[in-house]
N, C-alpha and C. Protein backbone atom coordinates (compact mmCIF):
# COMPACT_ATOMS: atom_id res chain seq x y z
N UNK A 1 146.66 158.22 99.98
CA UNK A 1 145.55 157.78 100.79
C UNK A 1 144.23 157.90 100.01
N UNK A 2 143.94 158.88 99.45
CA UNK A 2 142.85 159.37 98.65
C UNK A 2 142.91 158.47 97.55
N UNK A 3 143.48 157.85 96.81
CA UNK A 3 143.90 156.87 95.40
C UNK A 3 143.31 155.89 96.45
N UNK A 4 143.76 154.96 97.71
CA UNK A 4 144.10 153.90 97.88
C UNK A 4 142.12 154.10 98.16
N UNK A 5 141.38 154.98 98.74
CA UNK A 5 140.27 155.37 98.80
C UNK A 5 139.33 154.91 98.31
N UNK A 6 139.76 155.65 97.11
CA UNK A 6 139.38 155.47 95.81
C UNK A 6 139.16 154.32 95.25
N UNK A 7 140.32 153.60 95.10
CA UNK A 7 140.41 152.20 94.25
C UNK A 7 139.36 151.10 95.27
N UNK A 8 139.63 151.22 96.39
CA UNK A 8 138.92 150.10 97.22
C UNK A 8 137.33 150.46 97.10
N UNK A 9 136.61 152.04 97.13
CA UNK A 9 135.16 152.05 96.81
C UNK A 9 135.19 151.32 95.47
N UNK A 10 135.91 151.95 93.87
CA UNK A 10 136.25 151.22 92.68
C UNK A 10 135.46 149.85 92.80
N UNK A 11 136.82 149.21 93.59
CA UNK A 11 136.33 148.01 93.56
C UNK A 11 135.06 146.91 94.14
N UNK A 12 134.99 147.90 94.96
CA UNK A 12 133.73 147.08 95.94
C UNK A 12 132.25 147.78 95.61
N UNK A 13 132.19 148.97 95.23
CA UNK A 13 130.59 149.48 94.85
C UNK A 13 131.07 149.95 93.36
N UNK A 14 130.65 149.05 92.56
CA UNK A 14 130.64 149.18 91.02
C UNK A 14 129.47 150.09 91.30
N UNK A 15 129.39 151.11 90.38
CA UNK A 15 128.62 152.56 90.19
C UNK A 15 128.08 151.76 88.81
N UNK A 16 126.40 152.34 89.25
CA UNK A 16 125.48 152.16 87.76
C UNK A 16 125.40 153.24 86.92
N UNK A 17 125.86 154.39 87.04
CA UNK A 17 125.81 155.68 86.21
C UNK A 17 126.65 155.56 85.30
N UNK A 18 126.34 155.90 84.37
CA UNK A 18 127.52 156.01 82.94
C UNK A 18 128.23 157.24 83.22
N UNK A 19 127.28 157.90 83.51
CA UNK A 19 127.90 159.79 83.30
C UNK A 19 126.95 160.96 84.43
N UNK A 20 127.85 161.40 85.18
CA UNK A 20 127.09 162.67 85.79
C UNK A 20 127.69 163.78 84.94
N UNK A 21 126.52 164.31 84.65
CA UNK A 21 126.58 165.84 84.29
C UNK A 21 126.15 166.82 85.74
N UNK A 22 127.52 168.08 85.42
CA UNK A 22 127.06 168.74 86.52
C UNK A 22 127.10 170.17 85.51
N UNK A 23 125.71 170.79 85.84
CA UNK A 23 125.37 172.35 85.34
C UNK A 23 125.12 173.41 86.03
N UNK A 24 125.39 174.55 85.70
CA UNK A 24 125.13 175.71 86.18
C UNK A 24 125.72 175.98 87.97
N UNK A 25 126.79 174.85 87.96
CA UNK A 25 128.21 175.12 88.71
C UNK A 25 128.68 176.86 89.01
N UNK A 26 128.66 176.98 90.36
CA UNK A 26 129.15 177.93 91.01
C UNK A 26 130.77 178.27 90.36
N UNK A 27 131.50 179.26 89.87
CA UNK A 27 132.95 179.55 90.05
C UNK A 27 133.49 178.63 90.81
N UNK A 28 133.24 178.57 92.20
CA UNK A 28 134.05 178.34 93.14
C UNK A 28 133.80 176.78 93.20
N UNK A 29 133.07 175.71 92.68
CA UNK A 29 132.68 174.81 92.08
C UNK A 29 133.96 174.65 91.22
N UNK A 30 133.70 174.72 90.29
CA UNK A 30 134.48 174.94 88.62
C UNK A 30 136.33 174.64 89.28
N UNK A 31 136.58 175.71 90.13
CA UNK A 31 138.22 175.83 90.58
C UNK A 31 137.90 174.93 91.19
N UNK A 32 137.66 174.52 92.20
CA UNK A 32 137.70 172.94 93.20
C UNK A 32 137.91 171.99 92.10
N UNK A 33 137.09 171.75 91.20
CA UNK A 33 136.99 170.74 90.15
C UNK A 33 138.44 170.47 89.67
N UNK A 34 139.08 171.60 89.36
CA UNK A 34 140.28 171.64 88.45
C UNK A 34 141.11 170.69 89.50
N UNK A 35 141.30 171.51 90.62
CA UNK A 35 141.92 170.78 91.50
C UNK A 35 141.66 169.37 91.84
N UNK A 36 140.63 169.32 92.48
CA UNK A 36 140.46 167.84 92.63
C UNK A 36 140.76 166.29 91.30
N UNK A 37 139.86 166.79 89.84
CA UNK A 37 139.87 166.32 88.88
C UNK A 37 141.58 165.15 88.81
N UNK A 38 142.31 165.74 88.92
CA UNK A 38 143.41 165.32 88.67
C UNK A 38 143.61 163.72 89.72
N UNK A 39 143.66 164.20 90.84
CA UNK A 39 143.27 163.21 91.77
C UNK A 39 142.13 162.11 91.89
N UNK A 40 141.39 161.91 91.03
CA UNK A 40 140.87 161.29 90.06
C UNK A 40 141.09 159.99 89.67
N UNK A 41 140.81 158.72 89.60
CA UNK A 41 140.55 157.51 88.49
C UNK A 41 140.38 158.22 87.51
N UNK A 42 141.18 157.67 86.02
CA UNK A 42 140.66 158.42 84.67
C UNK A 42 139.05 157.17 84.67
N UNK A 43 138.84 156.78 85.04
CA UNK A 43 137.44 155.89 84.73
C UNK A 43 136.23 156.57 85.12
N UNK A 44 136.66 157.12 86.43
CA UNK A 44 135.94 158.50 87.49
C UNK A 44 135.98 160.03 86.59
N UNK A 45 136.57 160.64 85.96
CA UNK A 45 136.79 161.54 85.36
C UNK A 45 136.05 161.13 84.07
N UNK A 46 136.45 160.37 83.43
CA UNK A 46 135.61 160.02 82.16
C UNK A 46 133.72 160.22 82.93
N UNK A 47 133.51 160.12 84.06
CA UNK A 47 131.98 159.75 84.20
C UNK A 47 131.47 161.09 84.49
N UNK A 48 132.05 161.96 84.95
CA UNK A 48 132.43 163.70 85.59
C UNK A 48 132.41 164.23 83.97
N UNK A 49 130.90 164.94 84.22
CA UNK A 49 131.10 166.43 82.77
C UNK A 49 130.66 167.55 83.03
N UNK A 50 131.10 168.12 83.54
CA UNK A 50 131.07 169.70 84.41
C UNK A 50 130.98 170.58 82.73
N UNK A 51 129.57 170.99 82.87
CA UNK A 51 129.51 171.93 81.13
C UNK A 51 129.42 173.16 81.50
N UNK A 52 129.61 174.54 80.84
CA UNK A 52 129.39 175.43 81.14
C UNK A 52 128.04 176.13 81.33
N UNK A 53 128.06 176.96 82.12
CA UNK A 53 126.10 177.71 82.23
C UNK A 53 125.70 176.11 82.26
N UNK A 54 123.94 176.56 81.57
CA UNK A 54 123.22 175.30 81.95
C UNK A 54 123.36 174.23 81.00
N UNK A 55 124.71 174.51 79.87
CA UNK A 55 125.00 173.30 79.34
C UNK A 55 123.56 172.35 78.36
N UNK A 56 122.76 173.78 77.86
CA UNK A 56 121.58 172.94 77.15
C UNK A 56 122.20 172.06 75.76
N UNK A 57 122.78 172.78 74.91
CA UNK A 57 123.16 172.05 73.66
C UNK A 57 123.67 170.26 74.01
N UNK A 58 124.85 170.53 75.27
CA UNK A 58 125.42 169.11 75.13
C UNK A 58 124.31 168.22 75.89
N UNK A 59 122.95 168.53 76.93
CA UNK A 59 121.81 167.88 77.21
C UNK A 59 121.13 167.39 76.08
N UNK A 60 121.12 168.21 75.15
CA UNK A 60 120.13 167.98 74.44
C UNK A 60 120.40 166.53 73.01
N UNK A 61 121.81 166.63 73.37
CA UNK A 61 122.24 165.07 72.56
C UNK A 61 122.22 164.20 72.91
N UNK A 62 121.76 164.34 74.70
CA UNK A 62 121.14 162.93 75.25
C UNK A 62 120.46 162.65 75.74
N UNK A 63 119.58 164.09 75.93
CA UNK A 63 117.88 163.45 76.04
C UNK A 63 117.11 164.50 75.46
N UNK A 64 115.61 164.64 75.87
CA UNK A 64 115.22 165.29 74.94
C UNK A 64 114.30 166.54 75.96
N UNK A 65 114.36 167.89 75.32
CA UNK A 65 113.62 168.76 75.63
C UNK A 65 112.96 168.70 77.10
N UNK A 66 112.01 167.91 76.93
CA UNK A 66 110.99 167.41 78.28
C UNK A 66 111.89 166.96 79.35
N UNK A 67 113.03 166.77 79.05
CA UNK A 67 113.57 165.81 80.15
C UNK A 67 114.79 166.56 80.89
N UNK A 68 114.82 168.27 80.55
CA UNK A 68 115.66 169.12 80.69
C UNK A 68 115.57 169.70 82.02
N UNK A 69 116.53 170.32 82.96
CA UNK A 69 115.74 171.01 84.16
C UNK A 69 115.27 172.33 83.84
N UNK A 70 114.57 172.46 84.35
CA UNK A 70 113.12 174.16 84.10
C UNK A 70 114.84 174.95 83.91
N UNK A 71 115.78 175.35 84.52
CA UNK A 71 116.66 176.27 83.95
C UNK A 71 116.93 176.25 82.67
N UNK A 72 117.29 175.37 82.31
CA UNK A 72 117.52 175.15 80.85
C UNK A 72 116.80 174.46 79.74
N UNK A 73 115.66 174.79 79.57
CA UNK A 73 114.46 174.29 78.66
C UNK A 73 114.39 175.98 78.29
N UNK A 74 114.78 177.32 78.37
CA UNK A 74 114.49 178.66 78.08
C UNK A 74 115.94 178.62 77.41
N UNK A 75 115.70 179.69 76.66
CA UNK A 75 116.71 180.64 75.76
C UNK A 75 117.43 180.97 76.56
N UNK A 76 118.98 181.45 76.37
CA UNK A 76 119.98 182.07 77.50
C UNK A 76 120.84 180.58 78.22
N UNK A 77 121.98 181.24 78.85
CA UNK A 77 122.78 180.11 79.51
C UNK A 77 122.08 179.79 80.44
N UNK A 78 121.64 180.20 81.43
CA UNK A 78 121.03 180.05 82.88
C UNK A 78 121.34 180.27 83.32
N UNK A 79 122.53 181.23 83.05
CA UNK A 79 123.51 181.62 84.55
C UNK A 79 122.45 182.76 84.91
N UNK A 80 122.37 183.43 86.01
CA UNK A 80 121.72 184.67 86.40
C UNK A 80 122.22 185.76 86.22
N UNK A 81 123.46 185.63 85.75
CA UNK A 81 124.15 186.72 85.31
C UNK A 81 123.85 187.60 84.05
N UNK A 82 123.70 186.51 83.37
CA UNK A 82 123.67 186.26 81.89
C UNK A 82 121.81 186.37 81.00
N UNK A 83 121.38 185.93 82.01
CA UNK A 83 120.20 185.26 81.51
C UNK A 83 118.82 186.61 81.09
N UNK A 84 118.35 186.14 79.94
CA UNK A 84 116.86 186.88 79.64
C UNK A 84 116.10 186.34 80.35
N UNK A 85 116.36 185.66 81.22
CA UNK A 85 115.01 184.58 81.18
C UNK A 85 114.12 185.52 82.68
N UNK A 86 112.85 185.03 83.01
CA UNK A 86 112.29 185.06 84.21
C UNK A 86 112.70 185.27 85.38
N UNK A 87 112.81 186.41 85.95
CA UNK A 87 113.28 186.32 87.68
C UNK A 87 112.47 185.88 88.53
N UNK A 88 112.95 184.95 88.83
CA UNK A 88 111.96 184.46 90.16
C UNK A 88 111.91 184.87 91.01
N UNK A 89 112.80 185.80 91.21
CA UNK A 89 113.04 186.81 92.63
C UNK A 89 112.49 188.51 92.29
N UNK A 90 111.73 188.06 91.37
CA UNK A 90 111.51 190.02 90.81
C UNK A 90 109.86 189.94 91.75
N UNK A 91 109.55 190.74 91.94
CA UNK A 91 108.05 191.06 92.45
C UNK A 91 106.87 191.01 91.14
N UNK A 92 107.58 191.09 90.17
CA UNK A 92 106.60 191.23 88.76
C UNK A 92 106.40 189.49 88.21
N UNK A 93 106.97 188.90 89.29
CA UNK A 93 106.82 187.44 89.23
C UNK A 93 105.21 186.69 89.06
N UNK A 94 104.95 185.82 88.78
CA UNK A 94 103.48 185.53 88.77
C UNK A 94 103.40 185.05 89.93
N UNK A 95 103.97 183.92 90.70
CA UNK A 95 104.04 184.00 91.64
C UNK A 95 103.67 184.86 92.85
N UNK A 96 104.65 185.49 92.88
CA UNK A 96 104.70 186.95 94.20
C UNK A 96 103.47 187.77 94.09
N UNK A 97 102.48 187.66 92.39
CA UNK A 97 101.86 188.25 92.52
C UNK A 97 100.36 187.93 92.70
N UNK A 98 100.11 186.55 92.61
CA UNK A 98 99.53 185.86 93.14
C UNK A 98 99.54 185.68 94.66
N UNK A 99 100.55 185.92 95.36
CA UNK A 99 100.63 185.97 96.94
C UNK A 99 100.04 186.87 97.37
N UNK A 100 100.79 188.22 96.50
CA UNK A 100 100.10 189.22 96.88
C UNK A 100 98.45 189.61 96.92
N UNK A 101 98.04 189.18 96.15
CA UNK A 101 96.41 189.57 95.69
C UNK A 101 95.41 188.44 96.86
N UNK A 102 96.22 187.47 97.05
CA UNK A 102 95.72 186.28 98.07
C UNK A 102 95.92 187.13 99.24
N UNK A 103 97.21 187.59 99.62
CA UNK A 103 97.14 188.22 101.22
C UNK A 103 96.17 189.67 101.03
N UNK A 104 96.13 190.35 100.12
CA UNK A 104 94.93 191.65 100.13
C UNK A 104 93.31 190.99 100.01
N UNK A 105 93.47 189.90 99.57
CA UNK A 105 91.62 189.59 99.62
C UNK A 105 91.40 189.04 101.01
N UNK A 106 92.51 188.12 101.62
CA UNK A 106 92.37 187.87 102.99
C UNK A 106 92.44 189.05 104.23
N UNK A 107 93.17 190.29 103.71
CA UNK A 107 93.00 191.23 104.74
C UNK A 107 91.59 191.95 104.73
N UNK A 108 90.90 191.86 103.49
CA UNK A 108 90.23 192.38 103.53
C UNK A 108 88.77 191.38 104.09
N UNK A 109 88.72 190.47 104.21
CA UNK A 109 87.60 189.85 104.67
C UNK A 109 87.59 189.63 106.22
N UNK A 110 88.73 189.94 107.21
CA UNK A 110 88.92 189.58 107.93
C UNK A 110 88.79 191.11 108.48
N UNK A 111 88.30 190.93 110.04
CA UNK A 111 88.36 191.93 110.98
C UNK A 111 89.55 192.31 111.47
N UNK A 112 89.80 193.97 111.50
CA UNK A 112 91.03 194.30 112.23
C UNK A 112 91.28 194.26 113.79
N UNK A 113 92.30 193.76 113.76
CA UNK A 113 92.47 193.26 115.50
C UNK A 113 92.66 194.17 116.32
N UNK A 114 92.11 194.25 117.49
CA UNK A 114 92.13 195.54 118.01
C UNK A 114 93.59 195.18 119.01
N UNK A 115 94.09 196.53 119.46
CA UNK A 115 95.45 195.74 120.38
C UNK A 115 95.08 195.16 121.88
N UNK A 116 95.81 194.52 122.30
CA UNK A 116 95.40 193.82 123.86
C UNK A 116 95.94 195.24 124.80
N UNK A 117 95.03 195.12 125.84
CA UNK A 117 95.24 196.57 126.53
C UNK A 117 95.92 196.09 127.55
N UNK A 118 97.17 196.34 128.16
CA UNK A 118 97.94 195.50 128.46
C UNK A 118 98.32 196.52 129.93
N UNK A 119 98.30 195.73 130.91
CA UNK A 119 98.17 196.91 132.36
C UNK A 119 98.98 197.01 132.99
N UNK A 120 99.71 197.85 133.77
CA UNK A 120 100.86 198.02 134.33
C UNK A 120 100.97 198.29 135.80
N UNK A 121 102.28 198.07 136.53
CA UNK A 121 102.06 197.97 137.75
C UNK A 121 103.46 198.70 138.58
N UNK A 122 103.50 199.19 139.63
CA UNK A 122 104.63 200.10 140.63
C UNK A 122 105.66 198.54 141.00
N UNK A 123 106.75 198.60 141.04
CA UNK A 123 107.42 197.84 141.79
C UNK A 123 107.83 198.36 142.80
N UNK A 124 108.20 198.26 143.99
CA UNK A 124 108.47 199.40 145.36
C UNK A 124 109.82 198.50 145.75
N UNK A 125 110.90 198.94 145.35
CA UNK A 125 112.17 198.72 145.40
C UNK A 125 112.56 198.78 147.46
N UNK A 126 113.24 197.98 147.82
CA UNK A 126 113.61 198.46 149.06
C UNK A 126 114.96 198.92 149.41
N UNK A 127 114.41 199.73 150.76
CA UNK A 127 115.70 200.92 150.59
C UNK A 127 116.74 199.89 150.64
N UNK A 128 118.58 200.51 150.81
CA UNK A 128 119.56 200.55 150.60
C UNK A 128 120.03 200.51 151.58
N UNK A 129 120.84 199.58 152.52
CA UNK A 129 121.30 198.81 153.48
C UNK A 129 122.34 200.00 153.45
N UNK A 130 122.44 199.66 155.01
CA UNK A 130 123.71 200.76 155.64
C UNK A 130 124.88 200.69 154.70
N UNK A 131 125.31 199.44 155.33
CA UNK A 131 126.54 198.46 154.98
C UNK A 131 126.44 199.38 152.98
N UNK A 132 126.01 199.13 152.03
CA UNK A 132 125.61 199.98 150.57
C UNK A 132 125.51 200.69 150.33
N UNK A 133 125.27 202.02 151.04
CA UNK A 133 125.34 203.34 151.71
C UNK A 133 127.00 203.68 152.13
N UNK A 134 127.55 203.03 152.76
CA UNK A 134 128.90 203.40 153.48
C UNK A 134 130.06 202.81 151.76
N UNK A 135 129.69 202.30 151.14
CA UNK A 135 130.48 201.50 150.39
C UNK A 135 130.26 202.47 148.88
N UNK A 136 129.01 202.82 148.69
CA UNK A 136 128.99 204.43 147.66
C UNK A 136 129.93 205.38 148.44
N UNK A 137 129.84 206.05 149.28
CA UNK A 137 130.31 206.99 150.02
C UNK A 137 131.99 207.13 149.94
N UNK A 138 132.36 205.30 150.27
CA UNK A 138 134.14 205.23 149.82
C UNK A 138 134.15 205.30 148.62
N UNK A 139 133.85 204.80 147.80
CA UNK A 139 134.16 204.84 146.40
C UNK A 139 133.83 206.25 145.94
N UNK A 140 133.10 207.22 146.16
CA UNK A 140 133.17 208.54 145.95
C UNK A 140 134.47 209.81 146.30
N UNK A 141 134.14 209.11 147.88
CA UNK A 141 135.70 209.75 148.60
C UNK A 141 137.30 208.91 148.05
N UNK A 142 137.18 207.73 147.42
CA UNK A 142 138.92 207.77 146.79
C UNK A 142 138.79 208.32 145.48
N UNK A 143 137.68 208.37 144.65
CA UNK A 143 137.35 208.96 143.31
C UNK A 143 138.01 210.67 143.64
N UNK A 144 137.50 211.07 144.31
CA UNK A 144 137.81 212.40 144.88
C UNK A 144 138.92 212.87 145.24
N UNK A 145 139.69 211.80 146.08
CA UNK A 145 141.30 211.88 146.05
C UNK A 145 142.03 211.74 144.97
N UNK A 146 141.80 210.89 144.08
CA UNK A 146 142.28 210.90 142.94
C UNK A 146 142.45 212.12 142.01
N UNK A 147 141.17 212.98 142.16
CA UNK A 147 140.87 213.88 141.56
C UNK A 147 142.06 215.02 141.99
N UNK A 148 142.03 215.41 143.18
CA UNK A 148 142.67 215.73 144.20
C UNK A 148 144.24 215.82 143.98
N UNK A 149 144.57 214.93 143.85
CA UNK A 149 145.97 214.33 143.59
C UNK A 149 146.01 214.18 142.24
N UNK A 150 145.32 214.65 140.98
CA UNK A 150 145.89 215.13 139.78
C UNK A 150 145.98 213.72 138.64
N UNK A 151 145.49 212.43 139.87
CA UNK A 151 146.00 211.24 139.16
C UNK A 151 144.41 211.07 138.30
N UNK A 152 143.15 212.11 138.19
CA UNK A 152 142.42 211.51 137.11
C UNK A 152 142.25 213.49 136.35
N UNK A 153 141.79 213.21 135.44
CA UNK A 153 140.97 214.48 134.90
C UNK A 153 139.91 215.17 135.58
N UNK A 154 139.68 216.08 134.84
CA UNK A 154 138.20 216.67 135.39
C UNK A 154 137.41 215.92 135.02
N UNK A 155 137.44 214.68 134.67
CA UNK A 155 135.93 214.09 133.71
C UNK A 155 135.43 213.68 135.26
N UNK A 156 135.64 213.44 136.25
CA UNK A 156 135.00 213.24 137.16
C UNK A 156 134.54 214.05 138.41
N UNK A 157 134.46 215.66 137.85
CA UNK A 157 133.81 216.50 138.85
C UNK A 157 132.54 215.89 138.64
N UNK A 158 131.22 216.59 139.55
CA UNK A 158 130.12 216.16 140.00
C UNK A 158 129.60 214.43 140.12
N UNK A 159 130.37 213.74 140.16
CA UNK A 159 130.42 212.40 140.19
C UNK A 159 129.81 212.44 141.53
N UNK A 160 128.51 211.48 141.42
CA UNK A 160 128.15 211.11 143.06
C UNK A 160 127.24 209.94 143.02
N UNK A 161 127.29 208.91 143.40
CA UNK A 161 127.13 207.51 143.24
C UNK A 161 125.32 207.97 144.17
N UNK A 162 124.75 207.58 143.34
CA UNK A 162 122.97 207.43 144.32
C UNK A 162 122.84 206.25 144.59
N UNK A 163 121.62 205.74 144.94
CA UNK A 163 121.09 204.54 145.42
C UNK A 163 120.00 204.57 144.41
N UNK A 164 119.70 205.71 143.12
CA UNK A 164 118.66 205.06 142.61
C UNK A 164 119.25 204.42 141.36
């Protein structure tokens, strides 16, 4: 089904790309690939170049420097594993630290907010209907028989159902 798929896009949307390069591929990327690859047009596979890390050397035989992605225009693979390069996620970032110095000059020009005084009020609950009253009272008295009759533990001495 996937071939017959295949051949009919093939034939009906001729592709203008010579070649996708794919870089700095996840593991779990990489194994899918293996798998799938096979299942494949060799015409489709020939256009598929999955390089390792950020794959600068084999970029760089077909275009040039400037035309590299920001991962791989630096020294190192690009993996994050691997890499000397810049953390973009470190706090010693230029970035982050530029945020930072922006949110301290803005706290400081700005007045501190005082809190909203926020007021509170009694709710006056109404009492507890007979009929809700008589219905705690059973459920206390079979709790009690139970007790009584050995069929619960002590976990339920002083047990007494309120209304609050």
């Amino acid at each position: 089904m996937l071939t017959i798929i295949s051949t009919i896009d093939d034939l009906n949307y001729p592709e203008k790309t010579n070649t996708y390069y794919i870089v700095n591929a996840p593991y779990i990327f990489s194994a899918c690939w293996k798998v799938v690859k096979p299942l494949l047009q060799e015409r489709t596979r020939k256009k598929i170049q999955v390089l390792p890390g950020c794959g600068r050397d084999e970029l760089l035989k077909i275009m040039d420097i400037a035309s590299l992605p920001h991962f791989c225009r630096k020294d190192g693979s690009g993996s994050s594993r691997n890499s000397e390069n810049e953390n973009c996620f470190s706090l010693d970032h230029p970035f982050h630290q530029q945020l930072y110095n922006y949110i301290k000059q803005q706290s400081l020009t700005t007045e501190p907010a005082q809190p909203i005084k926020q007021g509170s009020f009694h709710v006056d609950l109404p009492e507890p209907a007979a009929e809700e009253t008589e219905i705690a009272k059973s459920l206390e008295s079979e709790l009690q028989k139970f007790e009584k009759g050995n069929m619960l533990s002590k976990s339920t001495d002083g047990i007494k159902i309120d209304d609050d």
